[in-house]
Protein backbone atom coordinates (compact mmCIF):
# COMPACT_ATOMS: atom_id res chain seq x y z
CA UNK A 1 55.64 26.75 38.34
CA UNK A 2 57.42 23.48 37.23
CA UNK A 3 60.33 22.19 38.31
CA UNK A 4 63.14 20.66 36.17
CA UNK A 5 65.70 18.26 38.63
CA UNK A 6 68.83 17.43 36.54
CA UNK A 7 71.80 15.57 37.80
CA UNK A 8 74.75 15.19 36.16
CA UNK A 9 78.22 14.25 36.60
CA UNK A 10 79.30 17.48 38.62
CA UNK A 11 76.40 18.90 39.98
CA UNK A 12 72.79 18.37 40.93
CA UNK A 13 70.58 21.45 39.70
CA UNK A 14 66.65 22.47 40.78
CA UNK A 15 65.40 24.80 38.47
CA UNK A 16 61.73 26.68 38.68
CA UNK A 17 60.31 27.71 35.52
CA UNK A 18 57.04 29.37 34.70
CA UNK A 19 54.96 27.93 31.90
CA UNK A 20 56.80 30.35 29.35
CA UNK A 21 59.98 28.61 29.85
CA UNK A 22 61.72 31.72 31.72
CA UNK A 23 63.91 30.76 35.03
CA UNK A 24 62.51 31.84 38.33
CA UNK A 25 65.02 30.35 40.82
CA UNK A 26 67.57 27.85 40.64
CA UNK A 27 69.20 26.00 43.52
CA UNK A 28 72.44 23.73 43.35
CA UNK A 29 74.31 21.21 44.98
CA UNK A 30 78.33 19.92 43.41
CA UNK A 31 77.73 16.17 43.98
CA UNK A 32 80.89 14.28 45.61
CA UNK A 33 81.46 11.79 43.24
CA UNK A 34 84.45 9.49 44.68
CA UNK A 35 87.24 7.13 43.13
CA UNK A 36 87.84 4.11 45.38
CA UNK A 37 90.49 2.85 42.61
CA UNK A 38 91.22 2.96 39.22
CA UNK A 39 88.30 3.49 36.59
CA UNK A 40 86.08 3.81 39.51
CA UNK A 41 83.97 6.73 39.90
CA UNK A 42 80.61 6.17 42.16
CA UNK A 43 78.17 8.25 44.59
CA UNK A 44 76.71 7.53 47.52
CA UNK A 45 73.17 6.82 46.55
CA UNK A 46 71.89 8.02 49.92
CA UNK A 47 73.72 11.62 49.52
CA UNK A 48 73.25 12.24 45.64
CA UNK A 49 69.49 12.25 47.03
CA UNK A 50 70.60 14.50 50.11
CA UNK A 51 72.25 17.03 47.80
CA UNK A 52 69.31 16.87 45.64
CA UNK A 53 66.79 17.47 48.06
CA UNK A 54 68.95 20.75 49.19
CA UNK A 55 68.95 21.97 45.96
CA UNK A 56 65.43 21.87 45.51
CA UNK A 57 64.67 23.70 49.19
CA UNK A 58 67.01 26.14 47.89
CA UNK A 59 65.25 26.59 44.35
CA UNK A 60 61.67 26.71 46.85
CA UNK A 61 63.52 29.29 48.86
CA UNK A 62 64.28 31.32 46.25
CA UNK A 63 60.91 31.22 44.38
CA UNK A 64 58.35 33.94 44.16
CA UNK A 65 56.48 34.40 46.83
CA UNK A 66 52.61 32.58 46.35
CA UNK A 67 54.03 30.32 43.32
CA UNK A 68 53.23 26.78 43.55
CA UNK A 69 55.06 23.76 41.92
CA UNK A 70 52.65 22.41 39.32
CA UNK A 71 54.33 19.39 38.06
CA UNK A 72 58.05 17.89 38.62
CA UNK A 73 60.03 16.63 35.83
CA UNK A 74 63.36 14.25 36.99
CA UNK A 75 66.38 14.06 34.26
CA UNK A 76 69.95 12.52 34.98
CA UNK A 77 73.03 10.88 33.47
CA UNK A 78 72.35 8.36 31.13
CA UNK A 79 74.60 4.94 31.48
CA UNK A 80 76.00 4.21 34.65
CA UNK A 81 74.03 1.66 37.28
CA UNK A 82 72.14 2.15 40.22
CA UNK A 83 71.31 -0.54 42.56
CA UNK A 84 68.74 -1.37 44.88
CA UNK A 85 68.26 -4.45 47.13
CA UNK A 86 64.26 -6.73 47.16
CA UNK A 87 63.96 -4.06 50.00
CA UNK A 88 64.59 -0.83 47.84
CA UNK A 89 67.89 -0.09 49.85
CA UNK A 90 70.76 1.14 47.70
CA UNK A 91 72.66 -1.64 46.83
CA UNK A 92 76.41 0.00 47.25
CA UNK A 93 77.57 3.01 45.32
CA UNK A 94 76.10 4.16 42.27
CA UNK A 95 78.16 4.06 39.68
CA UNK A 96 78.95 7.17 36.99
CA UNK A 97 79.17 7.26 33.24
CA UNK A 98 82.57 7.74 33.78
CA UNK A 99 83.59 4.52 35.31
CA UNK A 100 85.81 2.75 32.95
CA UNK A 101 86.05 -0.66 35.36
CA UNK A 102 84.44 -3.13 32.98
CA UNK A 103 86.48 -1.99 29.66
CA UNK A 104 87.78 -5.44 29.52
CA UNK A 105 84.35 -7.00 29.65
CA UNK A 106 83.50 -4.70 26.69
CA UNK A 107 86.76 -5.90 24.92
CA UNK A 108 86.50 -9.60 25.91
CA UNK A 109 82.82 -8.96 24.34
CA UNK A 110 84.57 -7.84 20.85
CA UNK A 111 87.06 -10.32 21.01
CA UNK A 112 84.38 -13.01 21.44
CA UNK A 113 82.10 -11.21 18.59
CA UNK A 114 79.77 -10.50 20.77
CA UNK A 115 79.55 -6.84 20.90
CA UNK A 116 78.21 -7.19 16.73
CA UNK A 117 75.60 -9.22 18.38
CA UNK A 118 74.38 -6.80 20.59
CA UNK A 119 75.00 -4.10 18.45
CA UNK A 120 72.48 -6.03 15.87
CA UNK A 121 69.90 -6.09 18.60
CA UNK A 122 70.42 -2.70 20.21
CA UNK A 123 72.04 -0.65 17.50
CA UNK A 124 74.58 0.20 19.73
CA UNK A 125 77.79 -1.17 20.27
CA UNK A 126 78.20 -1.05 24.69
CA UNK A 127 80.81 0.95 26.00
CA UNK A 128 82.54 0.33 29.51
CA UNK A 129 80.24 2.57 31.29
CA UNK A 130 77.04 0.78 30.07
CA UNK A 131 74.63 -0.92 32.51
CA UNK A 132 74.62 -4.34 30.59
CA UNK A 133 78.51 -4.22 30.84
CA UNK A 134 79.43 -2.77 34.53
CA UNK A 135 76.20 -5.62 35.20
CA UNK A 136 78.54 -8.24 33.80
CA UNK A 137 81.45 -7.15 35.43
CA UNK A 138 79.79 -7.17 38.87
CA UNK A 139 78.59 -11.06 38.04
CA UNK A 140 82.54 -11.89 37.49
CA UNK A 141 84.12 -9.41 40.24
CA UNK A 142 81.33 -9.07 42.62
CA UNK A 143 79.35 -12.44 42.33
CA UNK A 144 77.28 -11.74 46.28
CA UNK A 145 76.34 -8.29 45.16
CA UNK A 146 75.12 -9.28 41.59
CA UNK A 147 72.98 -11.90 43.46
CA UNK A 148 71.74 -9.56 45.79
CA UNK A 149 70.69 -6.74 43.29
CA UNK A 150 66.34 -6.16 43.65
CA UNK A 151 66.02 -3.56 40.88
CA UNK A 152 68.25 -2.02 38.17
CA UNK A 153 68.26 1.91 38.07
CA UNK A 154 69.52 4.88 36.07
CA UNK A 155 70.55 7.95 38.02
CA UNK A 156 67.08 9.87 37.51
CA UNK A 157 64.80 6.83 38.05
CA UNK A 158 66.89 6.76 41.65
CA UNK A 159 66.05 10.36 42.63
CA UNK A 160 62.49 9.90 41.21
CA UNK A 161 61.82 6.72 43.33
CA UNK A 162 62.87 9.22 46.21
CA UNK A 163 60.32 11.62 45.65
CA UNK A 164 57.94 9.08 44.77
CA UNK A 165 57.85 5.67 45.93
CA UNK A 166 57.41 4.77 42.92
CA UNK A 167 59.84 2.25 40.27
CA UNK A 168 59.97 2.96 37.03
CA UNK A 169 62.06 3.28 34.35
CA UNK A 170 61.58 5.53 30.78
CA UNK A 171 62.38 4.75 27.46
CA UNK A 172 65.36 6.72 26.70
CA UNK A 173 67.45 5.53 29.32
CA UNK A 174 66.34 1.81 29.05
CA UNK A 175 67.26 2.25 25.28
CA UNK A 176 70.83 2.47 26.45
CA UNK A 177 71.25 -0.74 27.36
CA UNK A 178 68.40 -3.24 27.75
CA UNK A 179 65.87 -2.68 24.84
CA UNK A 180 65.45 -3.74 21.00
CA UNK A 181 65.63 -1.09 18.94
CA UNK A 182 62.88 -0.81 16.57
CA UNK A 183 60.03 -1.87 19.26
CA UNK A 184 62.23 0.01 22.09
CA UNK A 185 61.30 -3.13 24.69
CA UNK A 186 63.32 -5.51 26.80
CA UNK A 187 64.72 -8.01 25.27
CA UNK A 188 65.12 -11.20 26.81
CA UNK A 189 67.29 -12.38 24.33
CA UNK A 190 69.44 -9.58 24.33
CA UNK A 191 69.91 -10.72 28.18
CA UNK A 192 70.52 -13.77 28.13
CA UNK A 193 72.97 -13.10 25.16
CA UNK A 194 75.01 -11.45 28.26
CA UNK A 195 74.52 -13.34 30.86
CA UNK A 196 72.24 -11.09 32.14
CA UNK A 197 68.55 -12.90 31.80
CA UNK A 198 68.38 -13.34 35.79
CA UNK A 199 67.90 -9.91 35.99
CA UNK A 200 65.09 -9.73 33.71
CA UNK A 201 62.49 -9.21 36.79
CA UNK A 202 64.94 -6.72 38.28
CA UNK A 203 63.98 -4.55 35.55
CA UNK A 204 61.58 -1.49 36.10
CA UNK A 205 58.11 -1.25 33.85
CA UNK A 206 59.04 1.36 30.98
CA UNK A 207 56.77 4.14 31.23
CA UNK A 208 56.49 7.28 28.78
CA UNK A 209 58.71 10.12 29.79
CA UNK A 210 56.02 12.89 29.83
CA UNK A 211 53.58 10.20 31.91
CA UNK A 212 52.83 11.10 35.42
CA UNK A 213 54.37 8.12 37.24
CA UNK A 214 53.64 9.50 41.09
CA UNK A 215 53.73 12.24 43.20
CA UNK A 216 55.61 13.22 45.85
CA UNK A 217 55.31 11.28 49.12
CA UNK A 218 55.08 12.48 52.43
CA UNK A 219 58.89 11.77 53.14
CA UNK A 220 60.18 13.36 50.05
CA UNK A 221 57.85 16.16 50.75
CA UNK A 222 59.30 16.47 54.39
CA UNK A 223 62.63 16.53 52.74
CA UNK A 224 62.53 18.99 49.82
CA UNK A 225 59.96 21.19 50.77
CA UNK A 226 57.58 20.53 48.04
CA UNK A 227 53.91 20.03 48.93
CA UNK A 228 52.89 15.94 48.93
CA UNK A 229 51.23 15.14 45.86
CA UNK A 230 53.05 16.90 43.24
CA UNK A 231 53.01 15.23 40.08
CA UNK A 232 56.23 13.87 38.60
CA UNK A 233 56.77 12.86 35.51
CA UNK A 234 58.91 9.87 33.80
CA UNK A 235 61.34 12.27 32.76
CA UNK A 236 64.39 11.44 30.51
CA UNK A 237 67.90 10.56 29.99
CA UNK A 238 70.21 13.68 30.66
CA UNK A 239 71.07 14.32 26.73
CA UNK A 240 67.76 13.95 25.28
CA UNK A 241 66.41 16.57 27.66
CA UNK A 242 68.97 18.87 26.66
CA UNK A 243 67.93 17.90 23.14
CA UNK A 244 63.87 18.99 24.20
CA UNK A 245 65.68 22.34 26.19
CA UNK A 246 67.41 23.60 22.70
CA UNK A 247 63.53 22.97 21.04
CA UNK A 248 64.80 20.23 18.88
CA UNK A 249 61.94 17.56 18.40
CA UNK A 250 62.74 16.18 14.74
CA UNK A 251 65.03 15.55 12.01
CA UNK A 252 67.16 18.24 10.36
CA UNK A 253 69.22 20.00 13.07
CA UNK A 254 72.10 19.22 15.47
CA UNK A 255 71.85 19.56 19.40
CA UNK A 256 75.44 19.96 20.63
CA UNK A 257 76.55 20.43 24.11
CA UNK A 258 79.33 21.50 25.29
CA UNK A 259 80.55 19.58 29.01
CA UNK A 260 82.39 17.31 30.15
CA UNK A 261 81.55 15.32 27.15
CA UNK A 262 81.39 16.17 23.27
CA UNK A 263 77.23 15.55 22.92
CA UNK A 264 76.84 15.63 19.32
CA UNK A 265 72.89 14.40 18.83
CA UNK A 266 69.87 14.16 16.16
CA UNK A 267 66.74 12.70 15.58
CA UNK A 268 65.39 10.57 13.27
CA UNK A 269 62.25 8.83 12.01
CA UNK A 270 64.23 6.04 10.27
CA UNK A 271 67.00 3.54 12.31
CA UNK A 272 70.25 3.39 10.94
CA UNK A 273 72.85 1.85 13.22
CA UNK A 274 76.45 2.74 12.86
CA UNK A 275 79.49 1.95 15.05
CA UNK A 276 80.58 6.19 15.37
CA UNK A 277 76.70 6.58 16.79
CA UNK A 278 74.64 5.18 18.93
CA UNK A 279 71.05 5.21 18.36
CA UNK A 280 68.53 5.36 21.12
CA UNK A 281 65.43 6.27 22.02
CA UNK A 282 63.71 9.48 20.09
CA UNK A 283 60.65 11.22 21.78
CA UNK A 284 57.89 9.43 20.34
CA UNK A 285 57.86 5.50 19.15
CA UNK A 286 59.27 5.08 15.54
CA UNK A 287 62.01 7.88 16.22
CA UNK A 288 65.52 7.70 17.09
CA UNK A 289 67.65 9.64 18.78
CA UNK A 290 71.45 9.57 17.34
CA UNK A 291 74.28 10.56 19.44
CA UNK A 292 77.93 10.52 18.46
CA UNK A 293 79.81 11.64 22.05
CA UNK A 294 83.44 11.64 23.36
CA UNK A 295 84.97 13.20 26.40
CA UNK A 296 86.45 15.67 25.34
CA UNK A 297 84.83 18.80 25.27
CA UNK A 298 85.11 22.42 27.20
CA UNK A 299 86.37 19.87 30.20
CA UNK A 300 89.74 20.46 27.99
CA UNK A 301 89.41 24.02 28.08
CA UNK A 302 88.62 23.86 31.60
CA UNK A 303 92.25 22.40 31.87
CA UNK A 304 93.86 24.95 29.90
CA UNK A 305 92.27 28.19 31.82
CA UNK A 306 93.13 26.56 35.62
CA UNK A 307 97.12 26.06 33.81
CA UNK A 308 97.06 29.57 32.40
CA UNK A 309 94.25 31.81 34.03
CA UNK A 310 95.06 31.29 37.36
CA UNK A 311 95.15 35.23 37.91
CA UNK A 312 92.53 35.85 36.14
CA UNK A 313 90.20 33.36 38.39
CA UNK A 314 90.82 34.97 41.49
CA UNK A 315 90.32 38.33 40.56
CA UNK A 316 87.29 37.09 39.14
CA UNK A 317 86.47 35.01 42.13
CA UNK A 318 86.68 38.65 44.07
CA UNK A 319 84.54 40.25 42.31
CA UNK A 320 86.50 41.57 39.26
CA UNK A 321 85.95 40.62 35.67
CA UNK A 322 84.70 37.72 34.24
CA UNK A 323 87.34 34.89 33.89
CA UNK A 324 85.21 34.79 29.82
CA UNK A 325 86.36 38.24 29.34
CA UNK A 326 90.17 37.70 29.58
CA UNK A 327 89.56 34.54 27.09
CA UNK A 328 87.67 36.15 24.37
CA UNK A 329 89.90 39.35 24.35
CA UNK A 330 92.56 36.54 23.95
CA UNK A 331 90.71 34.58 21.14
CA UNK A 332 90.14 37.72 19.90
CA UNK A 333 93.83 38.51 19.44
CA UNK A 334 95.37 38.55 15.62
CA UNK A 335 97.06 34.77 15.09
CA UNK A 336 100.35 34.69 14.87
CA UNK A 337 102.17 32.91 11.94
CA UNK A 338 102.05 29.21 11.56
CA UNK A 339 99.31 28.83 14.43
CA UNK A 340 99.85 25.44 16.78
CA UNK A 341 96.78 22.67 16.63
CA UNK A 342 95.51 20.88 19.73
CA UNK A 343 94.67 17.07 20.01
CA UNK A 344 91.89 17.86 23.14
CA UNK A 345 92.37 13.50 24.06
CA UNK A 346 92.92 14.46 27.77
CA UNK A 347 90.36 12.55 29.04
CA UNK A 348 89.26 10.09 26.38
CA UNK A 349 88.33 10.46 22.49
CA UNK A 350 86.44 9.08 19.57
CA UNK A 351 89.13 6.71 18.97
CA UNK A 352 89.76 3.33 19.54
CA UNK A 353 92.73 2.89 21.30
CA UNK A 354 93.94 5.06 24.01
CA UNK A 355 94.64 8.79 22.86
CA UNK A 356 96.63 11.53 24.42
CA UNK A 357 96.31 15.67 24.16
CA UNK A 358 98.58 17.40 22.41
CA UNK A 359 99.75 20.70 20.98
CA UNK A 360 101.14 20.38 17.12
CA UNK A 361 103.38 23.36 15.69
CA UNK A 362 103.68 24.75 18.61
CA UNK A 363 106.55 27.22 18.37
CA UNK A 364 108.78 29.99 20.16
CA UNK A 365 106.91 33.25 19.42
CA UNK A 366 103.60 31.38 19.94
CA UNK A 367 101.98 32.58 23.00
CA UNK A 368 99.23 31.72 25.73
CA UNK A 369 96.38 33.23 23.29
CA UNK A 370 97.75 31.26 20.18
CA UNK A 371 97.78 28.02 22.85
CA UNK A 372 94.27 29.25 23.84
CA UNK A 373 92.52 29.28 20.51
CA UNK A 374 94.27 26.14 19.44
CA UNK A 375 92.92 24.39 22.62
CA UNK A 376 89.34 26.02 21.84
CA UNK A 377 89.22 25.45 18.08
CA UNK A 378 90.18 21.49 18.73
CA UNK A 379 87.21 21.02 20.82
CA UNK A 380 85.26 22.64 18.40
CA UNK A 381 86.93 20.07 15.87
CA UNK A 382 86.46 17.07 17.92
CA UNK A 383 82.86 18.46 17.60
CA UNK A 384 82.96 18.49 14.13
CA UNK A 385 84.43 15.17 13.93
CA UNK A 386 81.22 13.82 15.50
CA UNK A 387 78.72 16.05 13.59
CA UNK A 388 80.21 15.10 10.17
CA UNK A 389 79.50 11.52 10.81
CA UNK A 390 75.86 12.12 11.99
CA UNK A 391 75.81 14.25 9.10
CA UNK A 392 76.92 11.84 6.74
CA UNK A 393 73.32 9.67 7.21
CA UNK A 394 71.03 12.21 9.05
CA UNK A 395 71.14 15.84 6.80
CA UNK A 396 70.89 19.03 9.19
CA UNK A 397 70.77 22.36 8.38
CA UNK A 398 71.51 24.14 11.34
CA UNK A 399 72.90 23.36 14.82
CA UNK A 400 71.96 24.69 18.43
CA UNK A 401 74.36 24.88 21.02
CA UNK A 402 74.56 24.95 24.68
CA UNK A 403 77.48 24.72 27.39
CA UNK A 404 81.27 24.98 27.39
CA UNK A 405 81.01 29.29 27.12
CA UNK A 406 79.03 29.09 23.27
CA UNK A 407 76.33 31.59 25.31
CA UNK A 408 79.81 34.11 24.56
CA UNK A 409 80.03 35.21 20.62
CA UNK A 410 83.54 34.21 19.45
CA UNK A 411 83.13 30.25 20.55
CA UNK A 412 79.66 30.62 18.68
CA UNK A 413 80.48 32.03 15.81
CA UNK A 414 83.91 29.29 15.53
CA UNK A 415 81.44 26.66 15.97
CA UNK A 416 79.18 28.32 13.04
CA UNK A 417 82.42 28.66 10.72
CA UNK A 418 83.83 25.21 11.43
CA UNK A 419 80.72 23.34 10.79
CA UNK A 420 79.09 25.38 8.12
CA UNK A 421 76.55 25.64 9.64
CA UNK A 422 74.28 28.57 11.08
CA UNK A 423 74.19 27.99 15.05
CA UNK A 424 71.49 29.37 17.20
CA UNK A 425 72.27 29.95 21.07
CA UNK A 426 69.10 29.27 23.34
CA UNK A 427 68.20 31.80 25.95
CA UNK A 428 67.56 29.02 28.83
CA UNK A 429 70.94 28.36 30.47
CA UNK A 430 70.07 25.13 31.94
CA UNK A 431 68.20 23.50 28.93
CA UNK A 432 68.44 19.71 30.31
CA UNK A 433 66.22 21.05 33.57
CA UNK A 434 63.68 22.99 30.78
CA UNK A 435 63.52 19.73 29.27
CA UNK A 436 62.61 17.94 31.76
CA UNK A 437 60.56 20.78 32.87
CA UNK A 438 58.10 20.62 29.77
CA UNK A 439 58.14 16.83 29.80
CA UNK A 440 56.33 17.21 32.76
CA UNK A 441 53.86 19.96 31.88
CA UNK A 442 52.85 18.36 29.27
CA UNK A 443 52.13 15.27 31.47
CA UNK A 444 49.82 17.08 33.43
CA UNK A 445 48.17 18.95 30.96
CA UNK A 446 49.66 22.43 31.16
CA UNK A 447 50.56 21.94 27.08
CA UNK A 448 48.57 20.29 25.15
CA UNK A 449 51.65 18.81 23.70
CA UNK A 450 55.74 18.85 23.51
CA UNK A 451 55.50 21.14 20.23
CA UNK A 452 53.51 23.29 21.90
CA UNK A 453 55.43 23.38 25.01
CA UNK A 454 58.65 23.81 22.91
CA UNK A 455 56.99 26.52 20.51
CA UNK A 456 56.29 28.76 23.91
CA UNK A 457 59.13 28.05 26.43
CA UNK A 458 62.15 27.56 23.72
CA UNK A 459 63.53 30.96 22.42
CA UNK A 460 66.51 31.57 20.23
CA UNK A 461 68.84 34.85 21.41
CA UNK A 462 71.21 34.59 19.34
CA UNK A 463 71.63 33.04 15.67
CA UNK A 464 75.32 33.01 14.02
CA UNK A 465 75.94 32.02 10.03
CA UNK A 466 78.62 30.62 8.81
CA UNK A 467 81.27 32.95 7.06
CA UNK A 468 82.47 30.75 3.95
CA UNK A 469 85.84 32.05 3.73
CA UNK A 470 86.74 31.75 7.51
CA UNK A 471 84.61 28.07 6.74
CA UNK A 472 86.92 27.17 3.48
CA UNK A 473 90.17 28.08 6.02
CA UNK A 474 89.11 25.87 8.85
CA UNK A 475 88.26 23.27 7.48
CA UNK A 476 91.80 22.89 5.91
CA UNK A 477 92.83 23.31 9.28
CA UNK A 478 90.41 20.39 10.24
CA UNK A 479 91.86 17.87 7.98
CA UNK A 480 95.33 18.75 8.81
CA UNK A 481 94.41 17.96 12.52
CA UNK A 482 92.71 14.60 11.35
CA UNK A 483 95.94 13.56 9.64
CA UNK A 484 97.73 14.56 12.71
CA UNK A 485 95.76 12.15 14.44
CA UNK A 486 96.04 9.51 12.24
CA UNK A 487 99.72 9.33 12.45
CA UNK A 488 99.74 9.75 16.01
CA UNK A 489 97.81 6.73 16.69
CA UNK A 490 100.15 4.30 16.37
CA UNK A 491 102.20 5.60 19.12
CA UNK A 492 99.24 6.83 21.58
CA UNK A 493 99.55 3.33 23.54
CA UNK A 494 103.35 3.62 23.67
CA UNK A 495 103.87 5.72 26.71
């Protein structure tokens, strides 16, 4: 068996997978993230690891009875920091790619010019949430901490150092804040450019993500249940997993993934940097991968089904029909006349200023399916909004999808329309865990290689084209709700 560990923002997941790629048992754990004031959002380091290590007893538990855990493959949120102390002790929370604490570093940096600078260097322009910018903010707000800090950490090389012993870091996550872009190394003087070149030994070694770093140590054994000495692997940053899950290793298709953020993403062999993308570390040196992301994604529909579902819910939650079926009977429902739009900006957008949600035309014989689709078909268009600017330098001719319901036909097949684009639904369910999964098996030899890992374990179930006329009417629909938003953002900072 291998096991894929993937921690997110909501939830820690162990998932068991035979060589094939199919799910044998899954264990999971909602991590407890916690806001000690505004723009904060951190875990406790010690009980992220906790949770994890129940989720993968659970996943053991659950596994076939004689199977065996051949090789361990870590993935987590990219961004974010976590801290350890010259002892390896966390150093205070760890803090989430959500955190918004150091957005005026990040706009002090543009003011100053410096974000171009490090943009130039990086080819990517750092947003609030980075690790070079919450670093920064610590050295201003938190000046004992910052002196105090031993190593810097993403969320997987954390829970890998737990099984392990072992510090390290990989190259996609270290590509999101610390590296040059073309040789994908630190650079020192993209540090000291920041303020940051103290911190250059505080740095882990980059090692490959489908390199055995460790195994597991007789403590993390003890704790998980997993037998001391499993290999683990370097494993990767949370979106290119996903990316390696959906069986997308090159140029010429879109991974998409439906969460709590828009993840728009594609590879390619040639670096071209552009303030709607950020480009980062691809799978192999001398390839990219570029990801155009905002937060607002099925979180928004979320929203809309615990304002308007409520009934539905429960009688799910007791054993009654799926909460999915009462939404796509509704989507499925004729629209009435002059059908509302939906700005999806609850939580953040690929604007930037501040933006707000809202619902455009909205009108007295519109009803909650007519609110429903509009809420579902502006995620879908914030979507497209990030695909047509990858699109615009990286060609694609097809898109695979995971999260946010697309498994269901109706959200697939409005994804397929509005992009014009045929869009293939994977049969894993938790492709960011199969990524890391086959990252690792093909660090200890189980594939020869990630194509053949991905050409055996990644299957298509379902594959939607694009109908042009339904294509030809959205997309009118699209640009109405892009000059919506235009005129709107004047006024988004007013209230």
């Amino acid at each position: 068996m291998l096991l894929g560990l993937d921690c997110g923002s909501t939830a820690v997941k162990a998932v068991l997978f035979d060589a094939d790629g199919r799910t044998l048992a899954t264990g999971a754990r909602r991590t407890e993230p916690r806001q000690p004031g505004p723009n904060r959002v951190e875990h406790d380091m010690d009980r992220l690891w906790d949770l994890a290590a129940e989720a993968i007893r659970d996943a053991l538990a659950a596994a076939p009875a004689g199977s065996r855990v051949e090789a361990i493959g870590v993935t987590g949120h990219g961004d974010g920091l976590y801290l350890l102390d010259r002892g390896g002790r966390p150093l205070g929370p760890g803090i989430q790619s959500v955190d918004s604490r150091a957005h005026a570093v990040t706009a002090g940096w543009a003011a100053s010019g410096l974000l171009d600078r490090v943009a130039a260097i990086t080819a990517q322009r750092p947003y609030p949430y980075a690790a070079s910018a919450l670093l920064a903010w610590m050295a201003q707000h938190e000046p004992e901490r910052f002196a105090a800090i031993g190593h810097v950490l993403f969320c997987k090389d954390w829970l890998r150092f737990r099984l392990t012993g072992v510090l390290a870091a990989d190259p996609t996550d270290a590509s999101t804040a610390f590296t040059e872009a073309r040789s994908q190394t630190y650079s020192d003087d993209l540090l000291a450019s920041m303020g940051l070149d103290a911190l250059r030994p505080a740095l882990p070694p980059i090692r490959p993500s489908s390199g055995v770093i460790g195994t597991v140590s007789a403590a993390a054994a003890a704790a998980t249940g997993l037998r001391e000495g499993t290999p683990v692997a370097g494993g990767m940053h949370d979106v290119t997993a996903s990316a390696v899950g959906l069986g997308i290793l090159d140029a010429g298709a879109l991974a998409i993934t439906a969460g709590t953020f828009s993840i728009n993403e594609t590879l390619s062999d040639h670096l071209a940097p552009d303030p709607r993308w950020t480009a980062r570390a691809g799978l192999r040196p001398g390839q990219w991968m570029n990801m155009s992301i905002s937060p607002a994604s099925s979180n928004t529909v979320d929203w809309f089904l615990r304002q308007s579902y409520g009934a539905e819910a429960a009688l799910a939650a007791r054993g009654g029909p799926s909460l999915w079926d009462a939404v796509e009977a509704d989507l499925a429902a004729p629209a009435a006349d002059g059908a509302p739009l939906f700005h999806p900006f609850l939580y953040g957008s690929p604007y930037d200023v501040p933006a707000s949600a809202a619902f455009l035309g909205l009108r007295s014989w519109h009803g909650r399916a007519d609110m429903l689709r509009a809420v579902v078909e502006g995620v879908v268009f914030n979507h497209r909004h990030h695909c047509d600017a990858l699109r615009s330098a990286f060609p694609a001719d097809r898109a695979r999808i995971t999260g946010g319901g697309t498994s269901r036909e109706r959200p697939a097949r409005l994804f397929a329309d509005a992009l014009g684009l045929p869009v293939e639904v994977p049969e894993a369910t938790e492709v960011g865990a199969l990524g890391a999964a086959l990252v690792a098996a093909v660090g200890v030899g189980l594939h020869g290689s990630l194509d053949d890992a991905v050409r055996r374990a990644c299957r298509v179930t379902a594959r939607y084209l694009p109908d042009a006329e339904r294509h030809a009417a959205l997309t009118r629909r699209f640009e109405r709700y892009l000059a919506l938003a235009d005129a709107l953002r004047p006024h988004w900072s007013d209230g």
